[in-house]
Each structure stands twice: as structure tokens, then as C-alpha cells.
PDB file of N, CA and C in Angstrom:
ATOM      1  N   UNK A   1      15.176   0.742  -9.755  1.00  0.00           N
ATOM      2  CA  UNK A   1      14.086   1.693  -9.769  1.00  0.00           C
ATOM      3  C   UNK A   1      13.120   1.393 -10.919  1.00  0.00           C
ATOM      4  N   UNK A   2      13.475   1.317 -11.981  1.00  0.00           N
ATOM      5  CA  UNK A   2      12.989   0.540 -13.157  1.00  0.00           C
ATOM      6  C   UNK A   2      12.245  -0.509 -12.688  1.00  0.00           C
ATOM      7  N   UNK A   3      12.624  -1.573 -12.027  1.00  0.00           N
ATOM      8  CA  UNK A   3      11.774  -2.993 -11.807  1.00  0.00           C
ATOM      9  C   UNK A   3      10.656  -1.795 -11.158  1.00  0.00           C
ATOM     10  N   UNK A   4      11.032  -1.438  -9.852  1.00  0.00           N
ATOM     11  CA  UNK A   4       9.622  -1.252  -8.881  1.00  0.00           C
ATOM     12  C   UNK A   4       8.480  -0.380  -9.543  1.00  0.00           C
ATOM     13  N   UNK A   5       9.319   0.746 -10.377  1.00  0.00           N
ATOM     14  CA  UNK A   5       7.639   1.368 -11.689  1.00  0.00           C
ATOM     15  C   UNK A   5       7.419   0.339 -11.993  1.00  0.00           C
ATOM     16  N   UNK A   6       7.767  -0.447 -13.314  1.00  0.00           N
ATOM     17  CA  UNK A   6       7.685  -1.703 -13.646  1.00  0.00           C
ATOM     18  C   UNK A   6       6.186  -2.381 -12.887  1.00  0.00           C
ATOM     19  N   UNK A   7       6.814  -2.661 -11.621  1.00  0.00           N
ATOM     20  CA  UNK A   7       6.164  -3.634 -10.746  1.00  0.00           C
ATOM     21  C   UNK A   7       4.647  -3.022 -10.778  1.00  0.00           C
ATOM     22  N   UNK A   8       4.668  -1.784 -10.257  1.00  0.00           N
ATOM     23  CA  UNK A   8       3.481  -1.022  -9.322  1.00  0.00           C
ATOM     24  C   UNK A   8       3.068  -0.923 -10.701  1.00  0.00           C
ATOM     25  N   UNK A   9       3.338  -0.706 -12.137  1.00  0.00           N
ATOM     26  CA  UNK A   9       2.366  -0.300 -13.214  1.00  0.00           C
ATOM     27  C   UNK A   9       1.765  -1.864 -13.542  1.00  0.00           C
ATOM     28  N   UNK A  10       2.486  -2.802 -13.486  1.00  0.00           N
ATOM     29  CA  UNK A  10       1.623  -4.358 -13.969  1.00  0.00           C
ATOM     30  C   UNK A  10       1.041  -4.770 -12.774  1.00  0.00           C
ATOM     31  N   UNK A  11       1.057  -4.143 -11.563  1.00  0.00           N
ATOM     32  CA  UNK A  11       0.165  -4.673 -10.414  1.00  0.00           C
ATOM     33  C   UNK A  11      -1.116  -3.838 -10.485  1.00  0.00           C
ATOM     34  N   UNK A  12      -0.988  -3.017 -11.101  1.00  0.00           N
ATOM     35  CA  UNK A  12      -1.978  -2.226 -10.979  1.00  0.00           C
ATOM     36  C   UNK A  12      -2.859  -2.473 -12.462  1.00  0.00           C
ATOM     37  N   UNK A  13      -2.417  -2.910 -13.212  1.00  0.00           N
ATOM     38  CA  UNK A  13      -3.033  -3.752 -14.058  1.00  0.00           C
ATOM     39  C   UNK A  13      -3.634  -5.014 -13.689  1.00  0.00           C
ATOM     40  N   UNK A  14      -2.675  -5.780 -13.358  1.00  0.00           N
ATOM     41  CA  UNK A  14      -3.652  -7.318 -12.515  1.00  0.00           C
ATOM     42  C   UNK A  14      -4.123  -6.774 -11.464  1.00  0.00           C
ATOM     43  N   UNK A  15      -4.456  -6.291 -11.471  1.00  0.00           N
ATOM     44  CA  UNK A  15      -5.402  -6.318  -9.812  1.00  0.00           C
ATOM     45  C   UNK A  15      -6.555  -5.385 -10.351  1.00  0.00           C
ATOM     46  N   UNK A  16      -6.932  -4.236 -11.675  1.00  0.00           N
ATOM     47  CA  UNK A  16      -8.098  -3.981 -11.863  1.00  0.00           C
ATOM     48  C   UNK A  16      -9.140  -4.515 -11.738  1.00  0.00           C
ATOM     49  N   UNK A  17     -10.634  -4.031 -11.334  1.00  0.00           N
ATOM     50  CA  UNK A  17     -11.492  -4.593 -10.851  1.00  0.00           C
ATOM     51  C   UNK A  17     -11.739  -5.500 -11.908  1.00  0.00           C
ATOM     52  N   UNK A  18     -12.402  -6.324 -11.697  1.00  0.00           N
ATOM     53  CA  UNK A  18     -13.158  -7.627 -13.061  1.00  0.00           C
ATOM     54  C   UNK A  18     -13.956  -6.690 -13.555  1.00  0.00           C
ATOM     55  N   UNK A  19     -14.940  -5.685 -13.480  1.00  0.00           N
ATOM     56  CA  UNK A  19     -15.912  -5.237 -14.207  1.00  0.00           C
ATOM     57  C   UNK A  19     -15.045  -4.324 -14.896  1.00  0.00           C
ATOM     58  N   UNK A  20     -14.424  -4.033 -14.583  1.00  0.00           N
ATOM     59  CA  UNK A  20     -13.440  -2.480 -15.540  1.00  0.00           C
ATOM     60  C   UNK A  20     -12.613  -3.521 -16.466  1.00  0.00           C
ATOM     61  N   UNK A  21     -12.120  -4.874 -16.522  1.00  0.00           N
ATOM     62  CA  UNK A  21     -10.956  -5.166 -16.987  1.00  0.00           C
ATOM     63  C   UNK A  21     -11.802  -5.866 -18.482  1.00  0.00           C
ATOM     64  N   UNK A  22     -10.852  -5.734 -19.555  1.00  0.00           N
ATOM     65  CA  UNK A  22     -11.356  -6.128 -21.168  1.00  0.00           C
ATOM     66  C   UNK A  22     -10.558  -7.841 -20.952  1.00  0.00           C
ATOM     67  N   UNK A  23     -11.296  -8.548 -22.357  1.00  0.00           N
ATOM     68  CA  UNK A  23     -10.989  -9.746 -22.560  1.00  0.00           C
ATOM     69  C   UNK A  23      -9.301 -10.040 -21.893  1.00  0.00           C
ATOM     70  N   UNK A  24      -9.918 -11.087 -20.508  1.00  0.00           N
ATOM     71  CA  UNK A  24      -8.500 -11.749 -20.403  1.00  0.00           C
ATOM     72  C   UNK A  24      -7.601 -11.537 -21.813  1.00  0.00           C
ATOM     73  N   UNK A  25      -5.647 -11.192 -21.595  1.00  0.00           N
ATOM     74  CA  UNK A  25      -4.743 -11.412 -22.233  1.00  0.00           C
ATOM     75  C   UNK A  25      -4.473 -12.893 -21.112  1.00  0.00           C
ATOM     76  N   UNK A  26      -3.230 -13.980 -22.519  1.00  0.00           N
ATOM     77  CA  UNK A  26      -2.904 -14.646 -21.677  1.00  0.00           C
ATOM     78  C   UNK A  26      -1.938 -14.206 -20.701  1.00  0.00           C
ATOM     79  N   UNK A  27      -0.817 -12.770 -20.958  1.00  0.00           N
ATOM     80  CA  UNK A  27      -0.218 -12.348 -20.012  1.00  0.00           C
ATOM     81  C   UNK A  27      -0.938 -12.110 -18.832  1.00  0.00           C
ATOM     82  N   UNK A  28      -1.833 -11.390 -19.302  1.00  0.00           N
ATOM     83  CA  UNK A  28      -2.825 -10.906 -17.775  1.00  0.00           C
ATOM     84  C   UNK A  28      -3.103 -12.158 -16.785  1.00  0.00           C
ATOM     85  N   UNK A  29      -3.120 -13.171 -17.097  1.00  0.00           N
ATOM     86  CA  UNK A  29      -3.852 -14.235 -16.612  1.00  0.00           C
ATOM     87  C   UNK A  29      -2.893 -15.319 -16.046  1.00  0.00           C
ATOM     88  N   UNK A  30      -1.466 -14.787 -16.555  1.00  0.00           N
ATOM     89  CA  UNK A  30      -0.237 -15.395 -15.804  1.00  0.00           C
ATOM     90  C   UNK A  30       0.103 -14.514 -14.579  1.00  0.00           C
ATOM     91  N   UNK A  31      -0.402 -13.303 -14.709  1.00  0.00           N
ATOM     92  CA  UNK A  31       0.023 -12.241 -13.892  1.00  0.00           C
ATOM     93  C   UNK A  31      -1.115 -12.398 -12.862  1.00  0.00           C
ATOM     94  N   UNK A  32      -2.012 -12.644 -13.217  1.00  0.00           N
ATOM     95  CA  UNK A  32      -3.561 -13.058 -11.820  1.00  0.00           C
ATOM     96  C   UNK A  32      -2.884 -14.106 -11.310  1.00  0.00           C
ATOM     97  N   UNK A  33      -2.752 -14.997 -11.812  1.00  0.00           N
ATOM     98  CA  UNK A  33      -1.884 -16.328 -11.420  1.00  0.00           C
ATOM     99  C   UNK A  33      -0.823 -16.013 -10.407  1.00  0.00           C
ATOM    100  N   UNK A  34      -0.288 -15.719 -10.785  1.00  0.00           N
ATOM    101  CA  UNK A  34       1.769 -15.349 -10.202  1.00  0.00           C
ATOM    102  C   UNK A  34       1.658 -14.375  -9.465  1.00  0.00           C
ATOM    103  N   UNK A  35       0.789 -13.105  -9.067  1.00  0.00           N
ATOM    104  CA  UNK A  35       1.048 -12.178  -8.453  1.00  0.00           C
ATOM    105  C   UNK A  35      -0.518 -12.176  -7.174  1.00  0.00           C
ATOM    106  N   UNK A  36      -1.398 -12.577  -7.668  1.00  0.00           N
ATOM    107  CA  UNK A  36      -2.768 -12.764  -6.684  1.00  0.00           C
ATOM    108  C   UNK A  36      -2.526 -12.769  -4.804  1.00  0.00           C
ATOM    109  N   UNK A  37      -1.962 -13.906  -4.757  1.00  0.00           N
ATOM    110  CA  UNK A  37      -0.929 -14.488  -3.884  1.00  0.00           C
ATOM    111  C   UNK A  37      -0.547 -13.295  -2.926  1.00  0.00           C
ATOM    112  N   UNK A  38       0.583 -12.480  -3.512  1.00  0.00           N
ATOM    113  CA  UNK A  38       1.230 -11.498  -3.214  1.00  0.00           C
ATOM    114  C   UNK A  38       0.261 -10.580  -2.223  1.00  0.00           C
ATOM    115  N   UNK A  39      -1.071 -10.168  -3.553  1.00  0.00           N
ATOM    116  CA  UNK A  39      -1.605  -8.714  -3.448  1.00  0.00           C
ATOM    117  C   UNK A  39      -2.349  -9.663  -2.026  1.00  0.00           C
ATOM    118  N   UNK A  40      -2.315 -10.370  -1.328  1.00  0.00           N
ATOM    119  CA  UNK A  40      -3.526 -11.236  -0.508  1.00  0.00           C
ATOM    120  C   UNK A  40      -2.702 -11.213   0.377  1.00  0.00           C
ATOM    121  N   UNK A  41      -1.629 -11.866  -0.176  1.00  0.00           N
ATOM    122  CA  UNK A  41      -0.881 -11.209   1.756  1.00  0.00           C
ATOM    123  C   UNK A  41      -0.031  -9.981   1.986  1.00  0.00           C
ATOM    124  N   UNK A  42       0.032  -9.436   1.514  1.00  0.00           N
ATOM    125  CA  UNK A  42       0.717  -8.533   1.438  1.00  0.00           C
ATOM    126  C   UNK A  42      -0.210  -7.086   1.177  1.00  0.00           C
ATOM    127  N   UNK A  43      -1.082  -6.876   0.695  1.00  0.00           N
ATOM    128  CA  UNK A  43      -1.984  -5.691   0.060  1.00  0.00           C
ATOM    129  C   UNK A  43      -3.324  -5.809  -0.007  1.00  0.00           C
ATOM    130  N   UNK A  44      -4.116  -6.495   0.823  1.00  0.00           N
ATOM    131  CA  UNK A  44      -5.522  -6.993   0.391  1.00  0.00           C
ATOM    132  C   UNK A  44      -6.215  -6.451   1.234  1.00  0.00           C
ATOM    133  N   UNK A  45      -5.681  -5.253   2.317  1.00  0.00           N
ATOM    134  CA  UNK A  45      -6.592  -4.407   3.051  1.00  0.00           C
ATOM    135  C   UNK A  45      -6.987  -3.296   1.752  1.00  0.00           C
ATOM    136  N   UNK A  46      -6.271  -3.419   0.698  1.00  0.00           N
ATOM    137  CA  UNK A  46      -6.544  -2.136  -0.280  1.00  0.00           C
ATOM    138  C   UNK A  46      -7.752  -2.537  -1.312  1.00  0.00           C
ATOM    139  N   UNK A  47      -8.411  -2.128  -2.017  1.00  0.00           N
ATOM    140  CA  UNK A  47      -9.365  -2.322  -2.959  1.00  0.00           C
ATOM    141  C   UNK A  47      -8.352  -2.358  -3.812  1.00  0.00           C
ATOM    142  N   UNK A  48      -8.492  -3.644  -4.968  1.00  0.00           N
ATOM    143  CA  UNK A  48      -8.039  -4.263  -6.083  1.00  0.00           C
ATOM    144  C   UNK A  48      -7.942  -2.930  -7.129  1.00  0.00           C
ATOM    145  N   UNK A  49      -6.546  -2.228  -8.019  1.00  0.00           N
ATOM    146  CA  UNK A  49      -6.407  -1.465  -8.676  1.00  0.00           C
ATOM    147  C   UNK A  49      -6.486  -0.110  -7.944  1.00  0.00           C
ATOM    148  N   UNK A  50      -6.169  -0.151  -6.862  1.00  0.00           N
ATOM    149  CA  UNK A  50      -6.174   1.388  -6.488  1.00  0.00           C
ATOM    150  C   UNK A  50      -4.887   1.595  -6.438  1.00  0.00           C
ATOM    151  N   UNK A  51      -4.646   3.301  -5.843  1.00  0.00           N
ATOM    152  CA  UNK A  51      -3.358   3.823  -5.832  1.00  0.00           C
ATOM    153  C   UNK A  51      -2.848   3.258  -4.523  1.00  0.00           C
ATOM    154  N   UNK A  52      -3.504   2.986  -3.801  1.00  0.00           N
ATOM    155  CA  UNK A  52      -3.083   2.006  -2.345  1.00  0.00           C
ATOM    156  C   UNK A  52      -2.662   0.788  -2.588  1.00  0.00           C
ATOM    157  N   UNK A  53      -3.371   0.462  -3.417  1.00  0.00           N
ATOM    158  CA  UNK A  53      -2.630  -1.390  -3.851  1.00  0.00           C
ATOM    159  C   UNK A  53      -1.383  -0.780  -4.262  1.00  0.00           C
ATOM    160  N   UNK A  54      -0.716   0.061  -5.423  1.00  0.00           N
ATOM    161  CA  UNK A  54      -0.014   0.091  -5.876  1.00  0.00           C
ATOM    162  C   UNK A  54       1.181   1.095  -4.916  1.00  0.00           C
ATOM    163  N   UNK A  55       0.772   1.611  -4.019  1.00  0.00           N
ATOM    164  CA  UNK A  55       1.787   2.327  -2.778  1.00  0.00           C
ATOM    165  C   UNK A  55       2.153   0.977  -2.050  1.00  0.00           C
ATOM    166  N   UNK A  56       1.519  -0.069  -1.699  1.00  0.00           N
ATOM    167  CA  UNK A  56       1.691  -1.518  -0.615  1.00  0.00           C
ATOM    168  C   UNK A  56       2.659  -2.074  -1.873  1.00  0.00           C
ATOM    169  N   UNK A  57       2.436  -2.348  -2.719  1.00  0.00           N
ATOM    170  CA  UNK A  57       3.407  -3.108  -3.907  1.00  0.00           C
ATOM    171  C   UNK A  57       4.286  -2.592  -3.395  1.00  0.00           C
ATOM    172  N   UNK A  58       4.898  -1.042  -3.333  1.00  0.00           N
ATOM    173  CA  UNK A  58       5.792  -0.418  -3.842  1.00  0.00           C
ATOM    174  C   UNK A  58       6.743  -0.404  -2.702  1.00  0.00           C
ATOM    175  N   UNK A  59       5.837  -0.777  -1.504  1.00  0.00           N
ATOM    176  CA  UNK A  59       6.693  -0.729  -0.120  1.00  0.00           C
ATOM    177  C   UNK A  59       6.864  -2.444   0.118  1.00  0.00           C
ATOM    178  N   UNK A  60       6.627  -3.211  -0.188  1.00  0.00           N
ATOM    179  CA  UNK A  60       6.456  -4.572  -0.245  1.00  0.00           C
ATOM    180  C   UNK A  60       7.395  -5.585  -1.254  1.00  0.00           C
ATOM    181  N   UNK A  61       8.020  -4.169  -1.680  1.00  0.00           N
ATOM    182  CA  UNK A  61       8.794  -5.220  -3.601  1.00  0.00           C
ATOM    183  C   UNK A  61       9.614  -6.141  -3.190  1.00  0.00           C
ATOM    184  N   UNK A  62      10.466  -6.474  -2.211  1.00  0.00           N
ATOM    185  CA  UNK A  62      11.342  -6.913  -1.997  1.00  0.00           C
ATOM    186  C   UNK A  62      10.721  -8.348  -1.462  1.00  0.00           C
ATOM    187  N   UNK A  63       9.244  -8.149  -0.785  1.00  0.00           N
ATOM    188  CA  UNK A  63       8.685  -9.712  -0.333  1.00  0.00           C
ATOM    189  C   UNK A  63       8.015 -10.264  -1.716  1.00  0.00           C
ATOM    190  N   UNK A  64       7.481  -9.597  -2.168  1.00  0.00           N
ATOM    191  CA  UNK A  64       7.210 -10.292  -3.548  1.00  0.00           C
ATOM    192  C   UNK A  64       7.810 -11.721  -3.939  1.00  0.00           C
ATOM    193  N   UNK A  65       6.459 -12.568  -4.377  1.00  0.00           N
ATOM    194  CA  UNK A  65       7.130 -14.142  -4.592  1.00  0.00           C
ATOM    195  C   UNK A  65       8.203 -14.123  -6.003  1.00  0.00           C
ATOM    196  N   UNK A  66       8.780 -15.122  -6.304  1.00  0.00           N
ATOM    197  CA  UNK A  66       9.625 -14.850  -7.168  1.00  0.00           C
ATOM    198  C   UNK A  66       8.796 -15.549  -8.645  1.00  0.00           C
ATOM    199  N   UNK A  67       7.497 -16.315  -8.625  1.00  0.00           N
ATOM    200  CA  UNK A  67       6.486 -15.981  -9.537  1.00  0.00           C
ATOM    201  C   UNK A  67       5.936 -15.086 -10.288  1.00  0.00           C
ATOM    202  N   UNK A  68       6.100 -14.113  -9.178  1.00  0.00           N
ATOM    203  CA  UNK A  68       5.187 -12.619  -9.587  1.00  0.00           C
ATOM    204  C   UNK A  68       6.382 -11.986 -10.007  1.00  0.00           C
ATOM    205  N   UNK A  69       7.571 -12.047  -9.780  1.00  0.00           N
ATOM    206  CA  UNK A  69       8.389 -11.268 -10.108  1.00  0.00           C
ATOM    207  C   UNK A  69       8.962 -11.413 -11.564  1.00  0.00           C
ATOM    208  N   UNK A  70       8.842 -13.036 -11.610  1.00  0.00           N
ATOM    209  CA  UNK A  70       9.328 -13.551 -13.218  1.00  0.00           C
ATOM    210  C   UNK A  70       7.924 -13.054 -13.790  1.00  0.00           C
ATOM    211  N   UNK A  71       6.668 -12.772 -13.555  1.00  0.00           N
ATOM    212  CA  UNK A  71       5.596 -12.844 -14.226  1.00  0.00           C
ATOM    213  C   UNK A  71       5.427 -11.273 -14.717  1.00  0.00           C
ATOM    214  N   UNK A  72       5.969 -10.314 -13.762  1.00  0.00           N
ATOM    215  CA  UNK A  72       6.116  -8.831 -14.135  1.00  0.00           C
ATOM    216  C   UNK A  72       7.160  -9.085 -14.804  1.00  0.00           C
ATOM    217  N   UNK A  73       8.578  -9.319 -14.864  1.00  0.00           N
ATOM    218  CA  UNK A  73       9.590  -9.317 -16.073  1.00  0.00           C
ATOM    219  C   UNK A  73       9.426 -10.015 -17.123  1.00  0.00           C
ATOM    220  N   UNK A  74       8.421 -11.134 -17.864  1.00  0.00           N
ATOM    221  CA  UNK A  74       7.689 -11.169 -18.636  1.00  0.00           C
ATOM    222  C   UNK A  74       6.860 -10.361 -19.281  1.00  0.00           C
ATOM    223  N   UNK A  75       6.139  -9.758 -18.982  1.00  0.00           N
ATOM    224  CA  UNK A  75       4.640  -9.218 -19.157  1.00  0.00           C
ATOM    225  C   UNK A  75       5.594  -7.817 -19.461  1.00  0.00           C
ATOM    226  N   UNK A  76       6.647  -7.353 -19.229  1.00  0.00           N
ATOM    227  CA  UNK A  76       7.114  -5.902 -19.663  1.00  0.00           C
ATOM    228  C   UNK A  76       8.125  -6.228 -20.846  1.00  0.00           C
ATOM    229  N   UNK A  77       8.361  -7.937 -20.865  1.00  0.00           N
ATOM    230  CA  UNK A  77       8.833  -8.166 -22.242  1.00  0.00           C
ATOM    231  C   UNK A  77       8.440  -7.956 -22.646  1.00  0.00           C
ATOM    232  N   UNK A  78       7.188  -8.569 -22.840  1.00  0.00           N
ATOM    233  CA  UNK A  78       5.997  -8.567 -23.627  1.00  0.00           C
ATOM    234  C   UNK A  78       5.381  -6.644 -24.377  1.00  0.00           C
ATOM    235  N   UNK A  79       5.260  -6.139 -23.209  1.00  0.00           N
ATOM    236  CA  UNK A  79       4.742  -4.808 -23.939  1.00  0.00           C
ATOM    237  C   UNK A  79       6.159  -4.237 -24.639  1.00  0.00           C
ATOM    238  N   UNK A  80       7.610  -4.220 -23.967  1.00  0.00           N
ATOM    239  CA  UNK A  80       8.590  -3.804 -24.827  1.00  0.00           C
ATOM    240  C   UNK A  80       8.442  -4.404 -26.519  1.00  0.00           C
ATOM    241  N   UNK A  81       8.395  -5.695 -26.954  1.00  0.00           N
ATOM    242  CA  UNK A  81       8.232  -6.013 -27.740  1.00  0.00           C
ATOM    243  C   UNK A  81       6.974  -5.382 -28.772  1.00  0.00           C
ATOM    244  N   UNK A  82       5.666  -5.316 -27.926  1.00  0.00           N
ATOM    245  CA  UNK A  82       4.821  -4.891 -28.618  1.00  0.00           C
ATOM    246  C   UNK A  82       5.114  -3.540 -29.082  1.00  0.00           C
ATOM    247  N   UNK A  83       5.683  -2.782 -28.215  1.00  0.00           N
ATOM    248  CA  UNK A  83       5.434  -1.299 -28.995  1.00  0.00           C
ATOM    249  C   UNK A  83       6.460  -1.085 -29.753  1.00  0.00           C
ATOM    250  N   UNK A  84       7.679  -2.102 -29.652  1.00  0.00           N
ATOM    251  CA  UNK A  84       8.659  -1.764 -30.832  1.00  0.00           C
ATOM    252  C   UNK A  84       8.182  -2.114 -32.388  1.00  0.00           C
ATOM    253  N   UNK A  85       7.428  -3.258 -31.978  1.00  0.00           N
ATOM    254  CA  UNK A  85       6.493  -3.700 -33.831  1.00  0.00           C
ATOM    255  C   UNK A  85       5.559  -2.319 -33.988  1.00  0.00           C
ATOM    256  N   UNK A  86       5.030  -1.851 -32.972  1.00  0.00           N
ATOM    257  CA  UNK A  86       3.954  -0.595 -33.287  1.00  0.00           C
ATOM    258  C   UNK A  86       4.357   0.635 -33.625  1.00  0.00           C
ATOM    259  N   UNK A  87       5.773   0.833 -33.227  1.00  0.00           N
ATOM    260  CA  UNK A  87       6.591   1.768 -33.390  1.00  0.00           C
ATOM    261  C   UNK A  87       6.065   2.916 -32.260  1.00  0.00           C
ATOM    262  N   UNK A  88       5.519   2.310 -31.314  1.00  0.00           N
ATOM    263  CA  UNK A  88       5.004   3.766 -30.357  1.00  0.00           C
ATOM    264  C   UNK A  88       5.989   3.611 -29.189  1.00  0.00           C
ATOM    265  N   UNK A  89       6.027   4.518 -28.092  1.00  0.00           N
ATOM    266  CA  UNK A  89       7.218   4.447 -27.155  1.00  0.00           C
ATOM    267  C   UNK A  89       6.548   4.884 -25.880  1.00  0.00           C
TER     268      UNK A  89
END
């Protein structure tokens, strides 16, 4: 249950529109990479960052490539790590 929040909160991050999204991270940009794919066959009747992209993720987790999947269990390393140096939770 963990992975699929997980999933639907960093898909819904890579997939924000380009005009809403701040300076590429290199995570972000492994996650455009590794997960793009996915949202195209799997979710691309939805507009990029909506709550529909992220309902199709959520019914879809299991087809998910195993790119996108190492690329979301990365990228939540990644913020675990960050907020333990920040001390926020």
C-alpha cells in the first residue's frame, strides 16, 4: 500500500505540466525518463498531473515498467533522506 501512495504521489510529480514544473531535479528527470513510457501507454487519455493520471497509475501499478518502478523507489529514497537531514517529516 505504501509503494502505490508512493507511486501515484511521484507520478503525479513527473507528469506536472512543463509550465507549472521548477528547475529540472536530476531525480525528476530520471523519473521523466523511467516512468514517461508508462503514463503513454497506460494513462495518456488523462492530462499530465491530474487526479486522473494519478487514479490510472493507481489502477495500472502492477503493469508499470520495472524502470519506473526502480525510478519511484529511488526518488522516495531520495526525499526520505532529504527530510531526515531537514529534520521535517
Amino acid at each position: 500500500m505504501l509503494l502505490l501512495r508512493s507511486t501515484v504521489l511521484v507520478l503525479g510529480v513527473v507528469l506536472v505540466p512543463a509550465a507549472a514544473a521548477a528547475q529540472p531535479t536530476p531525480m525528476r528527470e530520471l523519473l521523466k525518463l523511467s516512468c514517461t513510457g508508462d503514463y503513454l501507454e497506460h494513462c495518456s487519455m488523462h492530462a499530465p498531473g491530474g487526479p486522473e493520471v494519478e487514479a490510472c497509475f493507481r489502477q495500472n501499478i502492477r503493469k508499470l515498467s520495472r524502470p519506473c518502478a526502480q525510478a519511484i523507489n529511488a526518488y522516495q529514497r531520495e526525499k526520505k533522506r532529504n527530510r531526515q537531514v531537514s529534520g521535517t517529516h
